[in-house]
C-alpha atoms as a PDB file:
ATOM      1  CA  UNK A   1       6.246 -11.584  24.589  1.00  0.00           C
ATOM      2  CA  UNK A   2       4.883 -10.112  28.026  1.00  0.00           C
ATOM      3  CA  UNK A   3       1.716 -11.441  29.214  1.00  0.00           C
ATOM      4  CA  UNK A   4       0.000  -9.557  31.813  1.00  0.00           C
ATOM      5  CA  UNK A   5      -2.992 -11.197  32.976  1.00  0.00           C
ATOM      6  CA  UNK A   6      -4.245  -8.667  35.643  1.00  0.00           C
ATOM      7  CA  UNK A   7      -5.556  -5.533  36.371  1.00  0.00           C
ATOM      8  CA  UNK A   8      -2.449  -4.247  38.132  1.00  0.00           C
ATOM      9  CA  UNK A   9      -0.121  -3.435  35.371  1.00  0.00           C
ATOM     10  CA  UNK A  10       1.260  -0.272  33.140  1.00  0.00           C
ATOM     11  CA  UNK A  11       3.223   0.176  30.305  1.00  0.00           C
ATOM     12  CA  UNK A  12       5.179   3.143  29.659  1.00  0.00           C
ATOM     13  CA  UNK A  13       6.241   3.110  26.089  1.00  0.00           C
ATOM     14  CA  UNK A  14       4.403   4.399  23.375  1.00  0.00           C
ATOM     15  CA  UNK A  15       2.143   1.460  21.945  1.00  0.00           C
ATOM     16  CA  UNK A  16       0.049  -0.043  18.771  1.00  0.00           C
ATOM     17  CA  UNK A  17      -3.092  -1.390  20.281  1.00  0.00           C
ATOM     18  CA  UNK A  18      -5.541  -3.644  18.979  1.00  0.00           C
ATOM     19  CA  UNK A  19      -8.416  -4.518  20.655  1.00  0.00           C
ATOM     20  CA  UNK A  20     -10.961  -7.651  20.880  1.00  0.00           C
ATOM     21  CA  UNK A  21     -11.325 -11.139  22.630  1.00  0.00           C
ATOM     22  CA  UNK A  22      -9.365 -12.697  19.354  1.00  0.00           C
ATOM     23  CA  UNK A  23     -11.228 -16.242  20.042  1.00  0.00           C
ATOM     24  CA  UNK A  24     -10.035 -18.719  17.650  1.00  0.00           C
ATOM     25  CA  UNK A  25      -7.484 -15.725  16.243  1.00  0.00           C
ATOM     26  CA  UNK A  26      -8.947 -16.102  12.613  1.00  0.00           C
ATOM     27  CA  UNK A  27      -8.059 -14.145   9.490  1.00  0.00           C
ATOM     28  CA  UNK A  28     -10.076 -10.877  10.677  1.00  0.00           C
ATOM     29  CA  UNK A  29      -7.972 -10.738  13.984  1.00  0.00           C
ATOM     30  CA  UNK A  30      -4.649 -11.775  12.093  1.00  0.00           C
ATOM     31  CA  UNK A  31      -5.087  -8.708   9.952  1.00  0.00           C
ATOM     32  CA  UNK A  32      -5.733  -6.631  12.662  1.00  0.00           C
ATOM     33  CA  UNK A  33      -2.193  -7.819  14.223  1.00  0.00           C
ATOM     34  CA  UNK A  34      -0.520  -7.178  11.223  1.00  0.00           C
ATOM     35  CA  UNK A  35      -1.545  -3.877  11.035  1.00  0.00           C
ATOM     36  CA  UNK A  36      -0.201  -2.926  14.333  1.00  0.00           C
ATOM     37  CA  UNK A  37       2.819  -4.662  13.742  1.00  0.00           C
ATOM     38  CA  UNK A  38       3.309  -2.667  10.391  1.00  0.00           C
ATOM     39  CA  UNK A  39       3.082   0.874  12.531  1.00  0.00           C
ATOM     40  CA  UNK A  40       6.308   2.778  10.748  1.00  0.00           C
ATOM     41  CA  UNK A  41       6.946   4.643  14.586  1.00  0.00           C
ATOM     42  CA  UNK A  42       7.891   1.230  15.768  1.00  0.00           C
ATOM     43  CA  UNK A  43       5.972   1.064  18.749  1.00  0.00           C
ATOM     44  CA  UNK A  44       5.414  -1.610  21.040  1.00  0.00           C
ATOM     45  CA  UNK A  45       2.472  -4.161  19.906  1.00  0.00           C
ATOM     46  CA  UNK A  46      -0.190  -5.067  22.094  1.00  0.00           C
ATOM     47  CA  UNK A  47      -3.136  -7.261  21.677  1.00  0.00           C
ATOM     48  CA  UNK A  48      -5.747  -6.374  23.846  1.00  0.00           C
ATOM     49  CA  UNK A  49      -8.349  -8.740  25.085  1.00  0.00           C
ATOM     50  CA  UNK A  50     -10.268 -10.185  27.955  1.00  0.00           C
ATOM     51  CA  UNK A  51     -11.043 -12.828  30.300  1.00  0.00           C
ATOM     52  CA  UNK A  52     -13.609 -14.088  30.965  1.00  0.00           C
ATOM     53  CA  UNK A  53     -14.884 -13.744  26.875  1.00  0.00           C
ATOM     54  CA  UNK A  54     -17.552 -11.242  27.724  1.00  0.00           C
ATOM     55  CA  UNK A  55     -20.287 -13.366  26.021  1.00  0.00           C
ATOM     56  CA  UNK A  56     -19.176 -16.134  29.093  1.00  0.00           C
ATOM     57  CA  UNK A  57     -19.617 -13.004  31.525  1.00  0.00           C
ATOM     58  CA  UNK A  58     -22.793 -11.657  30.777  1.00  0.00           C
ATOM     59  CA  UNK A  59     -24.041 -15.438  30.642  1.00  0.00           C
ATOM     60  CA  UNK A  60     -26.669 -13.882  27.353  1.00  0.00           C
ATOM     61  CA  UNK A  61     -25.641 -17.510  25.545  1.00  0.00           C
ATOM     62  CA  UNK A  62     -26.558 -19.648  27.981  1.00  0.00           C
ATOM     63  CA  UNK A  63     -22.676 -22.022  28.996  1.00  0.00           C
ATOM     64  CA  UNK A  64     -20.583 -20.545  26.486  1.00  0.00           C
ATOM     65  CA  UNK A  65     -17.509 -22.420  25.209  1.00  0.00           C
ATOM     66  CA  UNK A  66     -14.332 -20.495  23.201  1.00  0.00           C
ATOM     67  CA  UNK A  67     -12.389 -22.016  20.433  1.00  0.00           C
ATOM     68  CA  UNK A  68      -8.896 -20.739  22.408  1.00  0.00           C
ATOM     69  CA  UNK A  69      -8.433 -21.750  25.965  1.00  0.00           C
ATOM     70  CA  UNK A  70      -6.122 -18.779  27.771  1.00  0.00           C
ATOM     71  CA  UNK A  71      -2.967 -20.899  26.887  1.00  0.00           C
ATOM     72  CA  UNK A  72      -3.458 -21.510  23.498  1.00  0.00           C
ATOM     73  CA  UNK A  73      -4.578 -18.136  22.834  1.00  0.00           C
ATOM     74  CA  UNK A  74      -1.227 -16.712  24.008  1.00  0.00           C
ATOM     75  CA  UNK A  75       0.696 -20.029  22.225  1.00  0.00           C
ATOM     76  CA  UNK A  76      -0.628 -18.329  19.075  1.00  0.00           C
ATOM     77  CA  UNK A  77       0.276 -14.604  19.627  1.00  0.00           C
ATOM     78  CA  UNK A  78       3.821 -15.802  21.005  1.00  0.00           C
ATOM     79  CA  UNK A  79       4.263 -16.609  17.709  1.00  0.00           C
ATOM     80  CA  UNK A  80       2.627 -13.785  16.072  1.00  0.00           C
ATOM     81  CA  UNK A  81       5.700 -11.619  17.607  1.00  0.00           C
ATOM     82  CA  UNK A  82       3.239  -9.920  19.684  1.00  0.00           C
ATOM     83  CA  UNK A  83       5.213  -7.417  22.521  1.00  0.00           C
ATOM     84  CA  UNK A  84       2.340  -7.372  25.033  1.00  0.00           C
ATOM     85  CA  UNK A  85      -0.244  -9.546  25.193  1.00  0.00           C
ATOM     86  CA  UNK A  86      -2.908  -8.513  27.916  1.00  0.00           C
ATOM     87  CA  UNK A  87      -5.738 -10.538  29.269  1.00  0.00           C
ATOM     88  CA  UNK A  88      -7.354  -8.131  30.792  1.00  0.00           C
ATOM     89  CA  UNK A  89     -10.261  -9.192  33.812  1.00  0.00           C
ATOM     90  CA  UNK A  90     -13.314  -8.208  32.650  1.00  0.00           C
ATOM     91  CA  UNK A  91     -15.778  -7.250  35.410  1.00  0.00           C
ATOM     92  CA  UNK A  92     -18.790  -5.214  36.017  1.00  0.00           C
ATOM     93  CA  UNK A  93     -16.846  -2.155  36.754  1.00  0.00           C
ATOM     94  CA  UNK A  94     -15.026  -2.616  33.576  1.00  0.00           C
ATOM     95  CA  UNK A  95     -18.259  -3.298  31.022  1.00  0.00           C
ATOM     96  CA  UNK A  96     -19.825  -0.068  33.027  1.00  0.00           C
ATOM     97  CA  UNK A  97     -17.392   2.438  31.600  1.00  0.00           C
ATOM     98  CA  UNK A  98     -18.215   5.183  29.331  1.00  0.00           C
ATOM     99  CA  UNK A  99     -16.645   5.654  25.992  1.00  0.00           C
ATOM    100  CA  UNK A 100     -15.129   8.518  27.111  1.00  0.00           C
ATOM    101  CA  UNK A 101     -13.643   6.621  29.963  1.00  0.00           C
ATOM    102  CA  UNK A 102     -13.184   3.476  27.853  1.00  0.00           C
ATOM    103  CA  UNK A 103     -10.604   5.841  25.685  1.00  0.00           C
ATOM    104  CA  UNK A 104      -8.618   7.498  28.944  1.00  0.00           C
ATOM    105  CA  UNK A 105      -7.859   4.050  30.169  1.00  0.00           C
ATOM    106  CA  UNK A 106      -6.307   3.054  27.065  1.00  0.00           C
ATOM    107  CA  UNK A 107      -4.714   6.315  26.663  1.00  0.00           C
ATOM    108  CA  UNK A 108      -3.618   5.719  30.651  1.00  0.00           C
ATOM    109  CA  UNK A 109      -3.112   1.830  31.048  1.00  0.00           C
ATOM    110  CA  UNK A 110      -1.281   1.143  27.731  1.00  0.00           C
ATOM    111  CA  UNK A 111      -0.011   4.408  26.471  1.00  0.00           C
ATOM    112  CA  UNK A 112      -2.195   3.901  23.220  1.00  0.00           C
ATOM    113  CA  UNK A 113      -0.815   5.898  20.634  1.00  0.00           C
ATOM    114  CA  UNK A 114      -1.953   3.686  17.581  1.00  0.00           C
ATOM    115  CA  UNK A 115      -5.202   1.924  17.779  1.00  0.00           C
ATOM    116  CA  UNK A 116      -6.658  -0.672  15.611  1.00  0.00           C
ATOM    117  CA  UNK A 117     -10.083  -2.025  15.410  1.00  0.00           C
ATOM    118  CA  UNK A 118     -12.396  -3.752  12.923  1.00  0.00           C
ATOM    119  CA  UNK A 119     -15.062  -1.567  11.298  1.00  0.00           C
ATOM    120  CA  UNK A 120     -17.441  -2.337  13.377  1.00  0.00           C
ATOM    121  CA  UNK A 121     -15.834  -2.530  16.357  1.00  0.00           C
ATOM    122  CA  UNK A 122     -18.679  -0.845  19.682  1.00  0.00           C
ATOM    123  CA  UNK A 123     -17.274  -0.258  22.789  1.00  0.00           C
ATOM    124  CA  UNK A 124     -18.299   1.686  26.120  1.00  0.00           C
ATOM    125  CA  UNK A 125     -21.245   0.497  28.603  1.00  0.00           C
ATOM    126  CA  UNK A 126     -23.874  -0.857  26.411  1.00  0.00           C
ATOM    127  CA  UNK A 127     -21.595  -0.903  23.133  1.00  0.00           C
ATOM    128  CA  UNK A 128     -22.462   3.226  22.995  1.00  0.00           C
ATOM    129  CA  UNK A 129     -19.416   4.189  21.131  1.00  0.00           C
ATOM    130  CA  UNK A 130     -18.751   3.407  17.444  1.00  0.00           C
ATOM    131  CA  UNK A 131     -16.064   3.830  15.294  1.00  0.00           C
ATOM    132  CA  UNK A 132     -16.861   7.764  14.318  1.00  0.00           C
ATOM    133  CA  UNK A 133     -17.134   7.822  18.189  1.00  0.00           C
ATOM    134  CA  UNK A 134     -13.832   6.307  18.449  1.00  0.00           C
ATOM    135  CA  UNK A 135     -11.650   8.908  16.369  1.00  0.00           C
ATOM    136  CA  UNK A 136     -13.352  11.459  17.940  1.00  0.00           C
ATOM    137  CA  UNK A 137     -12.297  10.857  21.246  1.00  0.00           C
ATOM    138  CA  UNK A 138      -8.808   9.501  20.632  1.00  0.00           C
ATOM    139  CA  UNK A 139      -7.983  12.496  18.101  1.00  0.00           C
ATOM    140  CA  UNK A 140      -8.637  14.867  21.752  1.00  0.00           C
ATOM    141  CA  UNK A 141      -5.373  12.026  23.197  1.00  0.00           C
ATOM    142  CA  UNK A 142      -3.355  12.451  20.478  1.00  0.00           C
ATOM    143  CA  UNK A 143      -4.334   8.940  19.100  1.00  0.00           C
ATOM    144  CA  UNK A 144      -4.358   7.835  15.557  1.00  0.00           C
ATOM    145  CA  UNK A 145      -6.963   5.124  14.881  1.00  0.00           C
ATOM    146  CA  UNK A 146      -7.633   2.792  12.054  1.00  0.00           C
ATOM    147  CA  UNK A 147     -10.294   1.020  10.989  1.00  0.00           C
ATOM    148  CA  UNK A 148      -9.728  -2.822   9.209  1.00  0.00           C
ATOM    149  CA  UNK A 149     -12.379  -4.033   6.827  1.00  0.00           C
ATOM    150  CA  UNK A 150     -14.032  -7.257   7.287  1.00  0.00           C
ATOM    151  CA  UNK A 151     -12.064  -9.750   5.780  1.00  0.00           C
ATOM    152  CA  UNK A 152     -14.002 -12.435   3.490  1.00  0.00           C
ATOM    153  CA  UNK A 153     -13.945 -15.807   2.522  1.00  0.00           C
ATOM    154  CA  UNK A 154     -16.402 -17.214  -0.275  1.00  0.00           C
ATOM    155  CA  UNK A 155     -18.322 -14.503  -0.076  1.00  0.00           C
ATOM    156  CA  UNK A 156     -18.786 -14.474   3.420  1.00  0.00           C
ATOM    157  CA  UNK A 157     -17.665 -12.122   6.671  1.00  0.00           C
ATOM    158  CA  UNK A 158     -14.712 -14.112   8.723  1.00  0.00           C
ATOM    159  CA  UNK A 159     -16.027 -14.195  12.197  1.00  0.00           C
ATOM    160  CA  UNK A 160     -15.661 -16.437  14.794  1.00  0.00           C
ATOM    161  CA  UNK A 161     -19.414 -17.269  15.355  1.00  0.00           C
ATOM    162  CA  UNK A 162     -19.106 -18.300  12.012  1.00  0.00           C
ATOM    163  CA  UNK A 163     -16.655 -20.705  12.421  1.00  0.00           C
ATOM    164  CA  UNK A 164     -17.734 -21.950  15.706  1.00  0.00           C
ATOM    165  CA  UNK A 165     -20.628 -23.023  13.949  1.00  0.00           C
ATOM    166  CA  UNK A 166     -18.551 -25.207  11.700  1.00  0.00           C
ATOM    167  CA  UNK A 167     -16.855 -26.616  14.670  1.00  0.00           C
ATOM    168  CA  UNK A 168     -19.723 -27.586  16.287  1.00  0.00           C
ATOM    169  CA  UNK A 169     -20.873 -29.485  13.758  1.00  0.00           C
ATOM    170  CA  UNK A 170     -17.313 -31.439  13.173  1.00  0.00           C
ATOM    171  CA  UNK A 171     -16.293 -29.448   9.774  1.00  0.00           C
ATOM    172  CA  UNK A 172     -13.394 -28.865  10.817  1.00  0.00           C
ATOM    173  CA  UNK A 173     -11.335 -28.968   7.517  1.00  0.00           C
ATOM    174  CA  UNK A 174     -13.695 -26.373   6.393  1.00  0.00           C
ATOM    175  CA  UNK A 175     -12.264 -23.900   8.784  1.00  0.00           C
ATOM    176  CA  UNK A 176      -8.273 -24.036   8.012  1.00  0.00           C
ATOM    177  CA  UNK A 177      -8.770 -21.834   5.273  1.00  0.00           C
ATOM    178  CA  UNK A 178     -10.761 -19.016   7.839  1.00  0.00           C
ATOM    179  CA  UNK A 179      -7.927 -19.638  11.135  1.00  0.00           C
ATOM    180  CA  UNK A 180      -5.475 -20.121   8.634  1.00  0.00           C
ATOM    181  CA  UNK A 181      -4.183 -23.001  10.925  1.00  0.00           C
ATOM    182  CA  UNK A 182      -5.901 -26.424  11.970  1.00  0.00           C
ATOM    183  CA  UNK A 183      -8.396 -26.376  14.710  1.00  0.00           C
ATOM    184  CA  UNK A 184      -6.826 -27.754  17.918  1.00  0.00           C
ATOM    185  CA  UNK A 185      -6.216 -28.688  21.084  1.00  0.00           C
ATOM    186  CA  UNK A 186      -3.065 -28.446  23.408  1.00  0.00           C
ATOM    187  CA  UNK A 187      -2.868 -30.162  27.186  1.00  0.00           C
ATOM    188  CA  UNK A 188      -1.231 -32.899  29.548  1.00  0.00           C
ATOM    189  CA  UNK A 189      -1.413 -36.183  28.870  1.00  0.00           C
ATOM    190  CA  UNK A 190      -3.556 -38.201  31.404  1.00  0.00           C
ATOM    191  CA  UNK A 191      -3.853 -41.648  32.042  1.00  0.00           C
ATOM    192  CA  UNK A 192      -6.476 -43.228  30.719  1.00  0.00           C
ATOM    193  CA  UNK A 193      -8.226 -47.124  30.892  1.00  0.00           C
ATOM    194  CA  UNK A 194      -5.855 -48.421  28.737  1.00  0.00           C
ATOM    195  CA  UNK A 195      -8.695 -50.129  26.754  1.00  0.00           C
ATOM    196  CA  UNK A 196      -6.502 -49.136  23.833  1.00  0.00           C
ATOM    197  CA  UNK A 197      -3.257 -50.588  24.282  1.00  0.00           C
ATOM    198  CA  UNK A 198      -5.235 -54.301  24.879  1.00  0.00           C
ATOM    199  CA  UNK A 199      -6.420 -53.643  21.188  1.00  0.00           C
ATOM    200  CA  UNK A 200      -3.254 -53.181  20.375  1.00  0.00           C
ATOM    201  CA  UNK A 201      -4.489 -49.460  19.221  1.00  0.00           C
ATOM    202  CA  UNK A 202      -2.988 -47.429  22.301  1.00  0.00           C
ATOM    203  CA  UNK A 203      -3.931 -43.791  22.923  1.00  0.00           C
ATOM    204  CA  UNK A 204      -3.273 -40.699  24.468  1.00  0.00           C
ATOM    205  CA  UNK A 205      -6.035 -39.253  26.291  1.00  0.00           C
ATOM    206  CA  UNK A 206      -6.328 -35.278  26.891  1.00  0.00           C
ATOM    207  CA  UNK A 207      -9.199 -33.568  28.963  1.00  0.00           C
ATOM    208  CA  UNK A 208      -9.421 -30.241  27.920  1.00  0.00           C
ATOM    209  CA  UNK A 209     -10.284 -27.353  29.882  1.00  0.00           C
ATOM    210  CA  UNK A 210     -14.122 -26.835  30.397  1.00  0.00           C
ATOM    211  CA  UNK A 211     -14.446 -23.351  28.538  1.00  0.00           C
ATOM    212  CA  UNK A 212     -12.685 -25.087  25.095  1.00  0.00           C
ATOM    213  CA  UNK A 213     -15.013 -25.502  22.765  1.00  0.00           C
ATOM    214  CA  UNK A 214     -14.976 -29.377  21.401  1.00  0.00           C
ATOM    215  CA  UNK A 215     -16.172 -30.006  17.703  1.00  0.00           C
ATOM    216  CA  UNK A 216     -19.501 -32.980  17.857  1.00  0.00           C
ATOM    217  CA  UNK A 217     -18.324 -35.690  18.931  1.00  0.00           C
ATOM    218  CA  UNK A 218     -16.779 -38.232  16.400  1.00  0.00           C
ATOM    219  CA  UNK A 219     -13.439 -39.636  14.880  1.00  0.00           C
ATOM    220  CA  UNK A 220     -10.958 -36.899  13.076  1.00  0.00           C
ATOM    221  CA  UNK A 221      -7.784 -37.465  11.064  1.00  0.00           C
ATOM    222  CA  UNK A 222      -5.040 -35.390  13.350  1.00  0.00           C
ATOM    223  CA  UNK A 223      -1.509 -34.530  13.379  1.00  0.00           C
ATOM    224  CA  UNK A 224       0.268 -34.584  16.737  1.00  0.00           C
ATOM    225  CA  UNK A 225       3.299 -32.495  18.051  1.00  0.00           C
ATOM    226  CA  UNK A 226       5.000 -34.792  20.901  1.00  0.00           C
ATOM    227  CA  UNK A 227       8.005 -33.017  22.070  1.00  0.00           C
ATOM    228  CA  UNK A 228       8.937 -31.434  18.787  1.00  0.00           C
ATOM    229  CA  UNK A 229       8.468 -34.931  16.312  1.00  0.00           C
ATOM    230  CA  UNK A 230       4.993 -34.653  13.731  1.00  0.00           C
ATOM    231  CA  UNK A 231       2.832 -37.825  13.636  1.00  0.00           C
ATOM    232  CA  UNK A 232      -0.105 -38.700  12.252  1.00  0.00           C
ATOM    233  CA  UNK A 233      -3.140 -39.594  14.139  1.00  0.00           C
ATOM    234  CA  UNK A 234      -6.609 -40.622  14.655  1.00  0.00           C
ATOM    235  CA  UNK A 235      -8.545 -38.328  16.959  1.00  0.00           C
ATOM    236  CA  UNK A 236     -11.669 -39.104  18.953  1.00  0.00           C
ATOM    237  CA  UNK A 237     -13.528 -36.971  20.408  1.00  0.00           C
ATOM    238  CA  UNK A 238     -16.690 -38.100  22.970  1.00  0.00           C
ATOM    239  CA  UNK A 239     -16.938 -40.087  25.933  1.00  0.00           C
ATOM    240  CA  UNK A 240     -16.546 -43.662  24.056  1.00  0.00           C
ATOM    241  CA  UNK A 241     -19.827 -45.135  24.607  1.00  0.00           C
ATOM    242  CA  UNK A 242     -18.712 -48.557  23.833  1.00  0.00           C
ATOM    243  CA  UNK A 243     -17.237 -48.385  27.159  1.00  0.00           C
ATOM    244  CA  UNK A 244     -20.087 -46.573  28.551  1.00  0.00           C
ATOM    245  CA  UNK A 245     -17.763 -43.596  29.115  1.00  0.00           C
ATOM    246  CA  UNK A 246     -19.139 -40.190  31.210  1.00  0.00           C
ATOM    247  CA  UNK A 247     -16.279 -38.076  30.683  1.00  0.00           C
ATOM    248  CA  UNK A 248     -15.564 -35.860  27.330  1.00  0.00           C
ATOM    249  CA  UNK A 249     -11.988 -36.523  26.245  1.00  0.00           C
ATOM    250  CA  UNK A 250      -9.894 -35.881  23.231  1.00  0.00           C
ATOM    251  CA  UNK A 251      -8.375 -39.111  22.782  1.00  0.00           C
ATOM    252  CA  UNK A 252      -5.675 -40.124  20.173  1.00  0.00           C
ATOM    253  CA  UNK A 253      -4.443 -43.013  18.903  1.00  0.00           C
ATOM    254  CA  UNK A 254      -0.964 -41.780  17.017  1.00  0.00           C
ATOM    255  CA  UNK A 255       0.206 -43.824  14.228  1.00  0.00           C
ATOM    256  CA  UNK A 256       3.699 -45.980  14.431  1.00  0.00           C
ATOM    257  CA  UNK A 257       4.176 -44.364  18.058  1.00  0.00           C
ATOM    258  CA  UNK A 258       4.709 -46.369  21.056  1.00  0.00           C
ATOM    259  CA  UNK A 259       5.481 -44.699  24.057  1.00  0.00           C
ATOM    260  CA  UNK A 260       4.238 -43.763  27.418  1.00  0.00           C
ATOM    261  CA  UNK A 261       4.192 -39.729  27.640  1.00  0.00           C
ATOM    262  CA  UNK A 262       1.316 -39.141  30.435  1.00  0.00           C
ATOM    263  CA  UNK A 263       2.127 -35.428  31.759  1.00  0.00           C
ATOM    264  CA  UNK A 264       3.809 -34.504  28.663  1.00  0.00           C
ATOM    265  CA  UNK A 265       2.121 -31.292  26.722  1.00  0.00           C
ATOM    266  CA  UNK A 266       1.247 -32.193  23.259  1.00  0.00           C
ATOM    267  CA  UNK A 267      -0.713 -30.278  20.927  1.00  0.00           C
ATOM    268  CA  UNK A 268      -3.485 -32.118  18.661  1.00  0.00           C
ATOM    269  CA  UNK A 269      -4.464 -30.560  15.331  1.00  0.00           C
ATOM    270  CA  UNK A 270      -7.585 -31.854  13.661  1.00  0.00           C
ATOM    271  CA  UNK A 271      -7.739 -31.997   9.544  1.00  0.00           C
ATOM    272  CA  UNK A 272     -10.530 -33.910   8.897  1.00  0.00           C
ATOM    273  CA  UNK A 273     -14.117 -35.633  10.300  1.00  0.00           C
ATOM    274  CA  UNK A 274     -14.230 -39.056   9.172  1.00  0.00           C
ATOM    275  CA  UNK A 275     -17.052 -40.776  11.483  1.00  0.00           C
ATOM    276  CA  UNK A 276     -19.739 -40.291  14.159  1.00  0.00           C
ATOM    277  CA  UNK A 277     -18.588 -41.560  17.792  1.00  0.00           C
ATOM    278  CA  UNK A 278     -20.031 -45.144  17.783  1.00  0.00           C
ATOM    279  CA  UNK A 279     -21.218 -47.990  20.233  1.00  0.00           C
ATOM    280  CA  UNK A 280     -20.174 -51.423  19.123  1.00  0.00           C
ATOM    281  CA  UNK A 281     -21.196 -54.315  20.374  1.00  0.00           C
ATOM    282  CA  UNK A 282     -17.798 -55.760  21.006  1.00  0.00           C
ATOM    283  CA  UNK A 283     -14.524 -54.652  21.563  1.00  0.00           C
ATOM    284  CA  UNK A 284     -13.469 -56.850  18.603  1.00  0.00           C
ATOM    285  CA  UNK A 285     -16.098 -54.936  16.183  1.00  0.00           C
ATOM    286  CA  UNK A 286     -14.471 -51.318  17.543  1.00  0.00           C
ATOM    287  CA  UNK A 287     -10.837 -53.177  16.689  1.00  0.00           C
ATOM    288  CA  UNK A 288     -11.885 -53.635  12.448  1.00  0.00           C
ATOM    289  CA  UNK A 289     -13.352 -49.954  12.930  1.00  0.00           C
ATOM    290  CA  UNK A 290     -10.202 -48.497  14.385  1.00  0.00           C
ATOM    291  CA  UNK A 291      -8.106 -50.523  11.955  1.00  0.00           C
ATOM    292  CA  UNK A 292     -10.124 -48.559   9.254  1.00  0.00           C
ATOM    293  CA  UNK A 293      -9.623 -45.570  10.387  1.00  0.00           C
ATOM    294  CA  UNK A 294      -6.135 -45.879  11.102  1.00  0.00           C
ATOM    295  CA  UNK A 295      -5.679 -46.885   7.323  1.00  0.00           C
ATOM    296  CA  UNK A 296      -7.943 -43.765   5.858  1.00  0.00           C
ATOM    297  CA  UNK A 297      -5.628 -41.299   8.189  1.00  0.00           C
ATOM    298  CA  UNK A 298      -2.463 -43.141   6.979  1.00  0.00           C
ATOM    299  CA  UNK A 299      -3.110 -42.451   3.051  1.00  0.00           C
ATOM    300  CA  UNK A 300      -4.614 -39.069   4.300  1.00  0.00           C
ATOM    301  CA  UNK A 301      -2.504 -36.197   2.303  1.00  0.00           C
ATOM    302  CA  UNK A 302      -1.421 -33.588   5.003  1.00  0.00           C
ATOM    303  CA  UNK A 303      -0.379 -30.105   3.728  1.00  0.00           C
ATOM    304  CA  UNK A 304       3.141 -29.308   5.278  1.00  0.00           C
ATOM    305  CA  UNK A 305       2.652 -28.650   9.122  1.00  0.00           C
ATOM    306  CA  UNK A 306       3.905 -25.645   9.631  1.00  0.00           C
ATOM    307  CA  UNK A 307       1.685 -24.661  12.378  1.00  0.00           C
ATOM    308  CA  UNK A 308       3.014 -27.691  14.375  1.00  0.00           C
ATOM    309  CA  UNK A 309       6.223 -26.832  13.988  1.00  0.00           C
ATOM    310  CA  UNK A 310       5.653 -24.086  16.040  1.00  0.00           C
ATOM    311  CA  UNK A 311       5.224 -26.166  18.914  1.00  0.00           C
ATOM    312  CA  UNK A 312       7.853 -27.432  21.142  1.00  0.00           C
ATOM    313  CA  UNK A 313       6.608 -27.927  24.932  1.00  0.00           C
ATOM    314  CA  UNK A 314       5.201 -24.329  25.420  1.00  0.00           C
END
């Protein structure tokens, strides 16, 4: 896959666009992929999106946080068998074009020849142009378009708000079915405190970046991909108030795993909230509480990790 992550770039051959900011890449955005990658001309794929997540840019949300940091976003598409993925800067300049210019730079930039959107995809300076809006202007650049319904689950549009709102409030099992993957986290191991390791419970500790999107803070049931081997693991995610912590971490204790991997990428999938973050009065109390935990993740019944598998030190 090529990446381009900047405004100085062209391709040449004929492409299959699709368009969005493809945060959290659910089952809506997957479809729209596979459509592209379907295209019987066999043109190049390209998935189209932007940083910063205009939302983030226009600063309408107050701080807002995306379920797919920049790497992970691309880990995901790598594996999608995506040809080009572009992350495009999105500026002023750029959110002030007109539909009409909106369509040339496509047609320009990217050599758009196929171009897939959801059905209600708006784009153009103040979301002008709409999907009848769309074909018009691309049938005048020789450029087939195609709509995607909404895809559903339990009644309900897939969308990321929607599952960001799980996230946020830890129910995180509840949205493998919508990504079609685990929710999760991939970054360097840090040193920590080593507070862990004198309990005999030692952890990795990961500080993800500050535009990720962290699910409320508590204790999850995880798998974790170190250097291509699956554990299990128990996942906490806060600032570990027994300690008095004042920094948000993702920290793991992985189960039967003793070794020191600080700088090492791993990637951190989390299956299932278990318990609010707590503040015990000893360190003895949080021992019985990890010891617990560590026995509900043990007897926890993964599906098969497939998504892990796709990670090996991206």
């Amino acid at each position: 896959m090529i990446i381009y992550d900047n405004a100085d770039f062209k391709i040449t051959e004929p492409t299959a666009v699709t368009l969005g900011n493809f945060d959290g890449i659910h089952l809506g955005h997957q479809q729209l992929i596979k459509t592209i990658k379907r295209n019987i001309h066999g043109l190049k794929t390209v998935v189209f999106s932007f940083y910063p997540h205009p939302v983030a840019f226009f600063g309408r949300k107050g701080e807002f946080k995306t379920m797919l940091d920049t790497r992970e976003k691309l880990f995901v598409l790598d594996h999608m068998d995506v040809d080009y993925a572009v992350q495009y800067p999105f500026t002023q300049n750029f959110a002030n074009l007109s539909p009409d210019e909106f369509v040339d730079f496509l047609a320009e930039k990217v050599n758009c020849r196929l171009l897939v959107v959801g059905e209600n995809y708006n784009f153009g300076k103040n979301k002008a142009g709409d999907y009848e809006k769309l074909k018009i202007l691309c049938s005048r650049r020789n450029i087939d378009v195609i709509a995607i319904p909404s895809v559903t689950y339990k009644d309900m549009r897939v969308s990321s708000t929607r599952i960001r709102g799980l996230i946020d409030c830890g129910r995180v099992s509840e949205v493998i079915p919508m990504l079609k993957k685990p929710y999760f986290v991939i970054n360097k191991v840090v040193e920590g405190e080593k507070r862990g390791r004198r309990m005999e419970f030692p952890t990795i500790n990961l500080i993800p970046p500050k535009e990720k999107l962290l699910p409320a803070d508590g204790v999850y049931i995880s798998l974790v991909n170190v250097g291509g081997e699956i554990f299990k693991g128990i996942t906490n995610v806060g600032n570990n108030p027994t300690f008095d912590g004042n920094e948000h971490t993702v920290e793991t204790h992985i189960l039967d795993f003793d070794r020191e991997i600080y700088g090492m990428d791993v990637l951190v999938s989390l299956y299932k909230w278990i318990r609010t973050e707590q503040k015990f009065s000893s360190m003895h109390e949080l021992k019985r509480q990890l010891g617990r935990d560590k026995a509900e993740a043990a007897n926890f019944e993964f599906p098969e990790p497939v998504f892990e598998k796709l990670f090996c030190c991206y």
